[in-house]
N, C-alpha and C. Protein backbone atom coordinates (compact mmCIF):
# COMPACT_ATOMS: atom_id res chain seq x y z
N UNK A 1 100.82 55.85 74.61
CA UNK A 1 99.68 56.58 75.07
C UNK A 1 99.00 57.23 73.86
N UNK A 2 97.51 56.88 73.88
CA UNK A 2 96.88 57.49 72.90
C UNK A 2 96.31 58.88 73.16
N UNK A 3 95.78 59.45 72.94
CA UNK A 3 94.12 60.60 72.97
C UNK A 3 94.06 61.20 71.80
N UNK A 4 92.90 62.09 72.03
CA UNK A 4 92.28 63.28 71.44
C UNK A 4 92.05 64.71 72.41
N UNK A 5 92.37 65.38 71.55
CA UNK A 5 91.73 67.07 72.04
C UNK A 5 90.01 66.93 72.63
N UNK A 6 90.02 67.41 74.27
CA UNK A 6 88.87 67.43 74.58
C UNK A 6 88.00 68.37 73.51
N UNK A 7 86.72 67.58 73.98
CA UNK A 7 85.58 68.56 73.09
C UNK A 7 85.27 70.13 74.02
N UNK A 8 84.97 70.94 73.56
CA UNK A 8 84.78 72.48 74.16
C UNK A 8 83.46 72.17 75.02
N UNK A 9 83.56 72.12 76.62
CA UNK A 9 82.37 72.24 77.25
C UNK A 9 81.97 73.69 78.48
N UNK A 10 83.26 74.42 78.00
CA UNK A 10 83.30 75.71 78.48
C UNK A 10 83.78 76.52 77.39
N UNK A 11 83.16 77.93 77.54
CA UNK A 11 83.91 78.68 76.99
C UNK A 11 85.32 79.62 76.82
N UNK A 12 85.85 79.99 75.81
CA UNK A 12 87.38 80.08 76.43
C UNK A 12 87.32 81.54 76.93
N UNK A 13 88.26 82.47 77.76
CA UNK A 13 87.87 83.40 77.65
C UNK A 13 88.15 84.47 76.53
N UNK A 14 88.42 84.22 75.78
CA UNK A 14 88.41 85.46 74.48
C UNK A 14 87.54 85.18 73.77
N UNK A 15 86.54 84.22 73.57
CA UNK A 15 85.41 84.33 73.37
C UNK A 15 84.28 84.86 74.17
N UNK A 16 84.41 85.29 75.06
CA UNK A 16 83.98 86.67 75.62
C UNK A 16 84.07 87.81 75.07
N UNK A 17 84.94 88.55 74.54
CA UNK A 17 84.86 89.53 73.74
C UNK A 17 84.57 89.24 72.38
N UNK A 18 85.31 87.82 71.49
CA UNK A 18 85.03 87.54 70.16
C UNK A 18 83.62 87.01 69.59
N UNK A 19 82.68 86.41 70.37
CA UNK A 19 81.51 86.56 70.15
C UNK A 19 80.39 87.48 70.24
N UNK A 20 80.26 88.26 71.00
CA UNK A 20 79.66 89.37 71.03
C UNK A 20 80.37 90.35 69.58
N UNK A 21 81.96 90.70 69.54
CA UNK A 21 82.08 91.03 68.31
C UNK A 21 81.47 90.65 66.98
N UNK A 22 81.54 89.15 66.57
CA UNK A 22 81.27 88.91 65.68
C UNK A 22 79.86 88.64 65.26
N UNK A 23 79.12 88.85 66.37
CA UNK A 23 77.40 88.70 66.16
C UNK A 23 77.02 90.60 65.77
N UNK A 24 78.19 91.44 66.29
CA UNK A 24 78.06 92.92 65.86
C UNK A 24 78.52 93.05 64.15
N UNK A 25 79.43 92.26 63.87
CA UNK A 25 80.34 92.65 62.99
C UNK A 25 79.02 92.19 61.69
N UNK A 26 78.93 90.49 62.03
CA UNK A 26 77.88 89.44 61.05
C UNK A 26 76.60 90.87 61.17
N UNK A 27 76.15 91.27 62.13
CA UNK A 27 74.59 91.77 61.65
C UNK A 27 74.51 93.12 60.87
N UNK A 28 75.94 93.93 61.48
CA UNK A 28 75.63 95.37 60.97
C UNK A 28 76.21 94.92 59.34
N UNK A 29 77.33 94.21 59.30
CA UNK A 29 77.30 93.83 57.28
C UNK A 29 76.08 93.01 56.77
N UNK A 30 75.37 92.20 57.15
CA UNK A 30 74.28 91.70 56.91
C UNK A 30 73.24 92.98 56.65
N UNK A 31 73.14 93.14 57.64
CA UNK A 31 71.81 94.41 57.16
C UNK A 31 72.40 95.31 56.22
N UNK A 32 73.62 95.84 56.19
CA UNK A 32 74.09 96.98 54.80
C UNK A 32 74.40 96.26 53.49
N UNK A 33 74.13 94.69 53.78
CA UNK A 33 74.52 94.12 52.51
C UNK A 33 72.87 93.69 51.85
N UNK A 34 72.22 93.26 53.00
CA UNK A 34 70.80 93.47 52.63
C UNK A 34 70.00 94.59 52.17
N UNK A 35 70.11 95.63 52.69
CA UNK A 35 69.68 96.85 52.19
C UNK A 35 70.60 97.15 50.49
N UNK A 36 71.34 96.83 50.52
CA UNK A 36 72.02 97.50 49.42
C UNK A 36 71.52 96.32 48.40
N UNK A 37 71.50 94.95 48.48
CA UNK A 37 71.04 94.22 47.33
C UNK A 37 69.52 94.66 47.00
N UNK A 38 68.55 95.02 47.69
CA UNK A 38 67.76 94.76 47.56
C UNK A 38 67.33 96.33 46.74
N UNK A 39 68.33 97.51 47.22
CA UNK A 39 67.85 98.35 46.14
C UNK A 39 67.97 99.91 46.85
N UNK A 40 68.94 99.12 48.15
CA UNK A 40 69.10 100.52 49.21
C UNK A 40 68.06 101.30 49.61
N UNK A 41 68.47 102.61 50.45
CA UNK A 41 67.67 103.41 51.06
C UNK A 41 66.52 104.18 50.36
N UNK A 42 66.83 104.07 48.92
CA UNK A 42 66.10 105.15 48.36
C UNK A 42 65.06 104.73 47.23
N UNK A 43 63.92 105.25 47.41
CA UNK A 43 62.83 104.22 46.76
C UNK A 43 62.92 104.41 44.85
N UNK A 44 63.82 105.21 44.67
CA UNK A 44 64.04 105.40 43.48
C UNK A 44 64.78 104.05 42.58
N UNK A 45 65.42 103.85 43.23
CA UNK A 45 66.18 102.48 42.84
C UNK A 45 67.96 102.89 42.58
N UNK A 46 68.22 104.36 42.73
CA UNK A 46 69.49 104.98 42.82
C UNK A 46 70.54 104.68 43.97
N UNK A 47 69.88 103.58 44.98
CA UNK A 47 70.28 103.13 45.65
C UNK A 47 71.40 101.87 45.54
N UNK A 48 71.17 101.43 44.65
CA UNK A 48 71.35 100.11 44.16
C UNK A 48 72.94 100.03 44.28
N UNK A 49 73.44 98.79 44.72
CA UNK A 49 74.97 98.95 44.87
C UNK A 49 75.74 98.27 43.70
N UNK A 50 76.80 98.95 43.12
CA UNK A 50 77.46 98.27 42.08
C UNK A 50 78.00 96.86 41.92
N UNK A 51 78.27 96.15 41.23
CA UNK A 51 78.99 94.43 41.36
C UNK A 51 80.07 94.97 42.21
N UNK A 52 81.11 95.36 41.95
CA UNK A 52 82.34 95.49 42.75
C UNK A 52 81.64 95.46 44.65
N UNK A 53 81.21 96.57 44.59
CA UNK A 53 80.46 96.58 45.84
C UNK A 53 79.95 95.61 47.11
N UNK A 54 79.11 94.84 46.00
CA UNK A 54 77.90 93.75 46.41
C UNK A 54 79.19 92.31 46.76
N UNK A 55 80.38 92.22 45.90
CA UNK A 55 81.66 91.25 46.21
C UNK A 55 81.90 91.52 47.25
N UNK A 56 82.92 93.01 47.47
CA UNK A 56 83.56 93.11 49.10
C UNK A 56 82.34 92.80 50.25
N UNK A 57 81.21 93.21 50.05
CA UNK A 57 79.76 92.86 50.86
C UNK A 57 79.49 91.28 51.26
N UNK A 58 79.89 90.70 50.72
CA UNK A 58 79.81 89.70 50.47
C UNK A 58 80.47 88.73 50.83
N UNK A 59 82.12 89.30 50.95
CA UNK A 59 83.15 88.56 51.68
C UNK A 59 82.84 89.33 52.85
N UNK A 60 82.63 90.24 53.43
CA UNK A 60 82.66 90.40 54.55
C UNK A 60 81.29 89.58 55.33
N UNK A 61 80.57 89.79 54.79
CA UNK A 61 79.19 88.43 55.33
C UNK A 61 80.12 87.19 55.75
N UNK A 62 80.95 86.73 54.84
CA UNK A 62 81.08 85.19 54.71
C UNK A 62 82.32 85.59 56.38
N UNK A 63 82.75 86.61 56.34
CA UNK A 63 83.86 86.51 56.82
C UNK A 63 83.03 86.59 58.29
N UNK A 64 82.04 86.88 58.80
CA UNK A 64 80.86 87.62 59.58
C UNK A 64 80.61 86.49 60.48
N UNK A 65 80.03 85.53 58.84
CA UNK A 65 79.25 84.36 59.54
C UNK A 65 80.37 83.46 60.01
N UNK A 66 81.44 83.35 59.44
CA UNK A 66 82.82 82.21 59.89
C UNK A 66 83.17 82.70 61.40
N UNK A 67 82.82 84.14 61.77
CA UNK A 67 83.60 84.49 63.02
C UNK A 67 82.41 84.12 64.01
N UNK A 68 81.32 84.25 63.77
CA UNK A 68 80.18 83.76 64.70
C UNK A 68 80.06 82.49 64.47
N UNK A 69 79.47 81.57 63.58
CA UNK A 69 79.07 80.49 63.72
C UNK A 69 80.05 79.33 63.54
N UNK A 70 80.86 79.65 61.88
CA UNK A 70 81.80 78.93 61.58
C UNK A 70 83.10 78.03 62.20
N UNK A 71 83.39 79.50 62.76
CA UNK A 71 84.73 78.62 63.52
C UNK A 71 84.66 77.92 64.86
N UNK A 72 83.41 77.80 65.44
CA UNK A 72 82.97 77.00 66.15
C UNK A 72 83.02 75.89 65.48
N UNK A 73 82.43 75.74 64.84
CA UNK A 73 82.16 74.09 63.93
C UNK A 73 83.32 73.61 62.99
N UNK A 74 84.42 74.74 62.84
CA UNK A 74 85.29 74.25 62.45
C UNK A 74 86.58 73.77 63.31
N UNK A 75 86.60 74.30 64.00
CA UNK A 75 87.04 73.95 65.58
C UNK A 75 86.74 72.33 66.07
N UNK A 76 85.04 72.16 66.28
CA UNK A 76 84.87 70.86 66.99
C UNK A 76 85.46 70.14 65.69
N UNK A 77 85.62 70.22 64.40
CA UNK A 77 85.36 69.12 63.10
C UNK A 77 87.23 68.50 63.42
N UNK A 78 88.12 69.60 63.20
CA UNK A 78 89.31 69.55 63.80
C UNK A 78 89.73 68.86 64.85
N UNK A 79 89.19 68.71 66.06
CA UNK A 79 89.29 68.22 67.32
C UNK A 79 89.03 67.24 67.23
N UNK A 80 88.10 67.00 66.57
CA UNK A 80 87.45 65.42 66.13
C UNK A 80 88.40 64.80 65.37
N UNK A 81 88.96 64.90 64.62
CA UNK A 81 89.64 64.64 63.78
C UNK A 81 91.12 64.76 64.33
N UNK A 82 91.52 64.74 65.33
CA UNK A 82 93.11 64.95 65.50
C UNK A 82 93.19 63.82 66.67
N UNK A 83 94.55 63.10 66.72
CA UNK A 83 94.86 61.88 67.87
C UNK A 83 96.20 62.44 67.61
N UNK A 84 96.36 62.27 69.31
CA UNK A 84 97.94 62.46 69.73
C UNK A 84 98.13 60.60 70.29
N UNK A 85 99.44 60.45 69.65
CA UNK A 85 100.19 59.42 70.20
C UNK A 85 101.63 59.59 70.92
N UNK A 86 101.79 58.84 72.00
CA UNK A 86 103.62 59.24 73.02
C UNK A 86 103.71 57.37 72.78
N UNK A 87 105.14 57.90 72.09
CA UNK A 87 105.84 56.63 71.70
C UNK A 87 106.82 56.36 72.41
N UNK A 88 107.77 55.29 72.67
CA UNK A 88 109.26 55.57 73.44
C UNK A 88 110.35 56.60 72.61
N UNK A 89 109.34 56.87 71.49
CA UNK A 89 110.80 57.82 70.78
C UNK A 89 110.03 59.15 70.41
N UNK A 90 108.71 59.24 70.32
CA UNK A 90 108.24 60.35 69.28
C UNK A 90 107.15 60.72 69.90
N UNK A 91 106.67 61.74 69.66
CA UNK A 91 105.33 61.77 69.73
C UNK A 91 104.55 62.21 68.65
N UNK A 92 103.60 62.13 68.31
CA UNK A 92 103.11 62.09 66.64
C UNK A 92 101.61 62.82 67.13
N UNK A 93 101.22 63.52 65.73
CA UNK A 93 100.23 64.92 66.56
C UNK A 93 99.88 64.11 64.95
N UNK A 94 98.57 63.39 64.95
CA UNK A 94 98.04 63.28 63.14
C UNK A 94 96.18 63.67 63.29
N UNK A 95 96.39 64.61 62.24
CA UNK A 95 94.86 64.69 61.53
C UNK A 95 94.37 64.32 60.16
N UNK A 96 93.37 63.75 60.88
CA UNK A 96 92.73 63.43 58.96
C UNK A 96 91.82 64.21 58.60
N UNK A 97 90.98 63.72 57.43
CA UNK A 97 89.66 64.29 57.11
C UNK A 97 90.34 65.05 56.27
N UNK A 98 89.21 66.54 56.01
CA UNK A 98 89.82 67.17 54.75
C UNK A 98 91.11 68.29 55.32
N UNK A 99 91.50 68.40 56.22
CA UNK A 99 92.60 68.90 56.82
C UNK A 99 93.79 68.17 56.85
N UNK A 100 94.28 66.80 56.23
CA UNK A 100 95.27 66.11 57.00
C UNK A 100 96.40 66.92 57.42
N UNK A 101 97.30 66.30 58.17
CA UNK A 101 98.35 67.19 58.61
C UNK A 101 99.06 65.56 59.69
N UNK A 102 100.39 65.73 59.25
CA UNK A 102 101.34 64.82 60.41
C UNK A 102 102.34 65.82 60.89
N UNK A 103 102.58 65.68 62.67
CA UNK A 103 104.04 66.43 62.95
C UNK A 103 104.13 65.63 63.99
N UNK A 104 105.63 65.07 63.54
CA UNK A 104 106.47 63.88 64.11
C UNK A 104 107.23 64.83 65.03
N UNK A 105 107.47 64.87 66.38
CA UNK A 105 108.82 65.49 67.55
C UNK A 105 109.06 64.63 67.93
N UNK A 106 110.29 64.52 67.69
CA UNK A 106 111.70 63.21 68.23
C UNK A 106 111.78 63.68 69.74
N UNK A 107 111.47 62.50 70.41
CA UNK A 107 111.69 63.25 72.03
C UNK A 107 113.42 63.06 72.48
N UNK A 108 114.09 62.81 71.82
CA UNK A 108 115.95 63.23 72.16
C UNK A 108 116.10 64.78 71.80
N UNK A 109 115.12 64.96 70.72
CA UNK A 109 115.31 66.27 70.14
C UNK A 109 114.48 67.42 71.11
N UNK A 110 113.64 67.22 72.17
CA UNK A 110 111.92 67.73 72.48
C UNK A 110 112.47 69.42 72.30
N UNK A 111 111.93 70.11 71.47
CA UNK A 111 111.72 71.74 71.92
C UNK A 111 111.71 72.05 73.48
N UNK A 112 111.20 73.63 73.99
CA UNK A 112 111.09 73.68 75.16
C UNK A 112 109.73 73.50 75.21
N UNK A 113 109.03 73.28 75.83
CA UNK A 113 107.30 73.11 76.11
C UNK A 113 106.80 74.21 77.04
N UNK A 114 106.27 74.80 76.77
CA UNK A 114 105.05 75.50 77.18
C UNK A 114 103.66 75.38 77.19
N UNK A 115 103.12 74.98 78.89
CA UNK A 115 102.32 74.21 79.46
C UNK A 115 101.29 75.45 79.86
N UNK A 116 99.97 75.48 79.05
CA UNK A 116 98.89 76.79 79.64
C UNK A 116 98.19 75.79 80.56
N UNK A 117 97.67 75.93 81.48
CA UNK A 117 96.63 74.80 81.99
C UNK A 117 95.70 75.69 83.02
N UNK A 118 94.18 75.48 82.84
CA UNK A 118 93.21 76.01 83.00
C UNK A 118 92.84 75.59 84.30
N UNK A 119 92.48 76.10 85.46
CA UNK A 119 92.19 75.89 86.75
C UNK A 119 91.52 74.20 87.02
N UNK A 120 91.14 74.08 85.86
CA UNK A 120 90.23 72.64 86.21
C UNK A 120 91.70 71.56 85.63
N UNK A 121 92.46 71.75 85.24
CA UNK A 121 93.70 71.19 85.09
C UNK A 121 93.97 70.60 83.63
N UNK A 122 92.83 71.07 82.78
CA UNK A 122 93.10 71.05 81.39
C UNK A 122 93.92 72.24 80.72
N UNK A 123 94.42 71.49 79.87
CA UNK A 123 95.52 72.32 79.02
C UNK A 123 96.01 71.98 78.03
N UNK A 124 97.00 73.17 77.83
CA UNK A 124 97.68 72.92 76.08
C UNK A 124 99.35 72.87 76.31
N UNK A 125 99.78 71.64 75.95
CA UNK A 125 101.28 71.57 75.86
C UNK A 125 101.80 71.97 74.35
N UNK A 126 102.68 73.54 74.07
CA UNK A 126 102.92 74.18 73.11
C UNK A 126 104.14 73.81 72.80
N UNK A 127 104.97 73.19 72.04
CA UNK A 127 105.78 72.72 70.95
C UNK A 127 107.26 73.31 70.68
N UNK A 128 107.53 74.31 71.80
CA UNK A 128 108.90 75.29 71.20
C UNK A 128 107.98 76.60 71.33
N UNK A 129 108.60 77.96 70.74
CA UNK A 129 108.46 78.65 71.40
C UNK A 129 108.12 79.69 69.83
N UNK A 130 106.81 80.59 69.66
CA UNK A 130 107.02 81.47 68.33
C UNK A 130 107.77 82.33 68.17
N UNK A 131 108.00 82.74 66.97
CA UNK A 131 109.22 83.82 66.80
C UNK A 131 108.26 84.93 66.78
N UNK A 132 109.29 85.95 67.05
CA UNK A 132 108.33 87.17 67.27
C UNK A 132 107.36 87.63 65.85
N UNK A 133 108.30 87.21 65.05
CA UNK A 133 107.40 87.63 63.82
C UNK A 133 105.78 86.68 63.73
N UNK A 134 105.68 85.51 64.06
CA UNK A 134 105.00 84.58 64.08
C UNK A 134 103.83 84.69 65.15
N UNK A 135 104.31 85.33 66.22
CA UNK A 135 103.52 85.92 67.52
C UNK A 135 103.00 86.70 67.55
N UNK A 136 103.40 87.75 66.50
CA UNK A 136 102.64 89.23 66.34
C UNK A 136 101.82 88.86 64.86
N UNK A 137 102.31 87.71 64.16
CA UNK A 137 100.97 87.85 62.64
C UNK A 137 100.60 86.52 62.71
N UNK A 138 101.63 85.72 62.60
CA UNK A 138 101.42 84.53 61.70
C UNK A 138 100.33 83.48 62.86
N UNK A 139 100.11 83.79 64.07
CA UNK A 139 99.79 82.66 65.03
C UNK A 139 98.20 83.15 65.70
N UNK A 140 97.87 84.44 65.03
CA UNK A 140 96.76 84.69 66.01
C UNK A 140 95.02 84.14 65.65
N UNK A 141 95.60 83.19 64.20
CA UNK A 141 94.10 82.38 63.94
C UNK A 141 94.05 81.31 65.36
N UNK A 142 94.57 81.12 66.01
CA UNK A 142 94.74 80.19 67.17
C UNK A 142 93.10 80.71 68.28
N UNK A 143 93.47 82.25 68.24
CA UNK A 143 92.05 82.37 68.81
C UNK A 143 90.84 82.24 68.12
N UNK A 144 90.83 82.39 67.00
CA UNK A 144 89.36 82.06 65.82
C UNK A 144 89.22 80.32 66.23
N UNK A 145 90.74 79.46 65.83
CA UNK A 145 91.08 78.11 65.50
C UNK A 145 91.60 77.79 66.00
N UNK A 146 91.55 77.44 67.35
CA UNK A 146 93.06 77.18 68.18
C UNK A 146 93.39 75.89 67.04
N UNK A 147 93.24 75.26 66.34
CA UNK A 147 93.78 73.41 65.94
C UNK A 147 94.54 74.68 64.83
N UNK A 148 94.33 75.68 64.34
CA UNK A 148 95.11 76.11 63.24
C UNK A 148 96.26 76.99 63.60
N UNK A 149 96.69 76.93 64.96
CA UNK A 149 98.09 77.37 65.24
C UNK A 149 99.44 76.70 64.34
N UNK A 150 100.46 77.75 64.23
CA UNK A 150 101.42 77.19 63.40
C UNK A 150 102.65 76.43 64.76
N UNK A 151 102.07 76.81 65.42
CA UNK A 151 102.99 75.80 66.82
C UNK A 151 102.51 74.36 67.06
N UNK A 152 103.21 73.30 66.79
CA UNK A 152 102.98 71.96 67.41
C UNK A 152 102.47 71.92 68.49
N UNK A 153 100.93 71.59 69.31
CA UNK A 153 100.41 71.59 70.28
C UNK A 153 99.70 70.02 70.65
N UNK A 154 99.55 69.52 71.79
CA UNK A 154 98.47 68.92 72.19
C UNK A 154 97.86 69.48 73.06
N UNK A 155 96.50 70.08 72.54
CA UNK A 155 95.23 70.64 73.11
C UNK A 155 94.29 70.15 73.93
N UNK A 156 94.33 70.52 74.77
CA UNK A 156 93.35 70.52 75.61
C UNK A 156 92.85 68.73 76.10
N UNK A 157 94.36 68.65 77.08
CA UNK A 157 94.79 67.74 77.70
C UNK A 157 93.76 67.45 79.02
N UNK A 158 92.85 66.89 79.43
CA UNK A 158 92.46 66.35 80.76
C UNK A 158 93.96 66.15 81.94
N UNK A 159 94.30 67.07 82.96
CA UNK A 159 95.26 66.50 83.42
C UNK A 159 96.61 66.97 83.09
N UNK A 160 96.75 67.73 82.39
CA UNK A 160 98.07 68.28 81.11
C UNK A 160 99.48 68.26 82.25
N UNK A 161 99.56 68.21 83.95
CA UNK A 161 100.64 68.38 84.53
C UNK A 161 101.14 66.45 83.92
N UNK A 162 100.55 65.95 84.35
CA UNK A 162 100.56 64.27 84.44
C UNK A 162 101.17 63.90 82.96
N UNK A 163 100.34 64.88 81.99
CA UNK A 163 101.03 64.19 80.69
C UNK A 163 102.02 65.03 80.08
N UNK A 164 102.34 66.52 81.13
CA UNK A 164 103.57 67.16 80.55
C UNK A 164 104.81 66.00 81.42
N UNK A 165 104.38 65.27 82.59
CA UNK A 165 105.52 64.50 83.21
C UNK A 165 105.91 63.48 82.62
N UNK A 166 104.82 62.43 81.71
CA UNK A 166 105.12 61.74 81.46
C UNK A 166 105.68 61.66 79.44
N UNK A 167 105.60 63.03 78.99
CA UNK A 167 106.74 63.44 77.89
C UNK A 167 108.22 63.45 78.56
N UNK A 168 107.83 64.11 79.77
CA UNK A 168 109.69 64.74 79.82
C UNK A 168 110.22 63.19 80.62
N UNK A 169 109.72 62.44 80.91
CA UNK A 169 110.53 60.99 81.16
C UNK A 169 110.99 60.41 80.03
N UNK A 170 109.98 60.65 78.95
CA UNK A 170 110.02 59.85 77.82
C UNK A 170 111.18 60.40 77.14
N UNK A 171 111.18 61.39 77.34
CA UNK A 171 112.38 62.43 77.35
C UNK A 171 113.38 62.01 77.10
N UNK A 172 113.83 61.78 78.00
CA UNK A 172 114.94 61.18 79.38
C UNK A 172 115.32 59.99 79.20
N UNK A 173 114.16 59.39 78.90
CA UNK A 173 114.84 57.71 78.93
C UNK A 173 114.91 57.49 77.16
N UNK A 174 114.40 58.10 76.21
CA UNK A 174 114.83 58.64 74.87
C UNK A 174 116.39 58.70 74.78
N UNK A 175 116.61 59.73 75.68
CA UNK A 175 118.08 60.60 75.11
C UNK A 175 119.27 59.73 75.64
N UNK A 176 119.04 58.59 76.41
CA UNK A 176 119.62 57.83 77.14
C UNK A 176 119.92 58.30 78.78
């Protein structure tokens, strides 16, 4: 069995709160980074913001525009770019492009799976389970990036009960 990660034709819900954030976050550093290059509040020119300054200003823009516009488009580029294959022994999660990445799961070996699935019956089959340390820091670009979780996933499955059934056979008839 082949696929790909559906393309986003709804929104998720924490992008409900994370877009509206980041169109607050992108405009109010935009305008204090604009005002300050250009020579600040004060017509004297005492306004003017130092190099050090105008840097942190600067990453925070970039960081502004990645949370509004960016990680949308880095998201679909990812999705595009990733094919899940179910073998009689493995299942293989590969991306190319400028991201490559392979993760081979031996299905004699399968982790436990954790199945989210969205009322319309799409979903994400999750790979084993994070450690707490990993759950509280290391895993939460997943909402910016869900493809940049450090958990083995196939995302956003059409159907995800049908193809969590037909892993755990593969399972099964794997392990003998």
């Amino acid at each position: 069995m082949d696929g790909r990660p559906a393309q986003r034709d709804k929104i998720p819900g924490y992008d409900i709160v994370l877009v509206p954030f980041s169109f607050l976050w992108a405009g109010t550093v935009i305008s204090v980074a604009v005002n300050g290059f250009v020579g600040g509040v004060r017509s004297d020119g005492l306004g003017r913001l130092d190099i050090g300054t105008c840097a942190i200003l600067s990453f925070f823009v970039l960081m502004g525009s990645y949370m509004s516009v960016g990680r949308l488009l880095h998201d679909a580029y990812l999705r595009a770019h990733t094919r899940y294959t179910l073998t009689s022994h493995r299942i293989l999660i590969e991306r190319d492009g400028l991201q490559p990445r392979r993760v081979v799961i031996d299905l004699r070996q399968l982790p436990i799976l954790d199945v989210r699935e969205t009322r319309s019956g799409v979903g994400t089959i999750y790979f084993g389970v994070p450690s707490i340390l990993a759950s509280f820091f290391g895993d939460r670009w997943r909402y910016c990036v869900p493809e940049m979780s450090q958990l083995p996933a196939l995302r956003s499955i059409p159907d995800v009960r049908r193809v969590t059934d037909m892993i755990e056979r593969a399972s099964r008839a794997a392990s003998g």
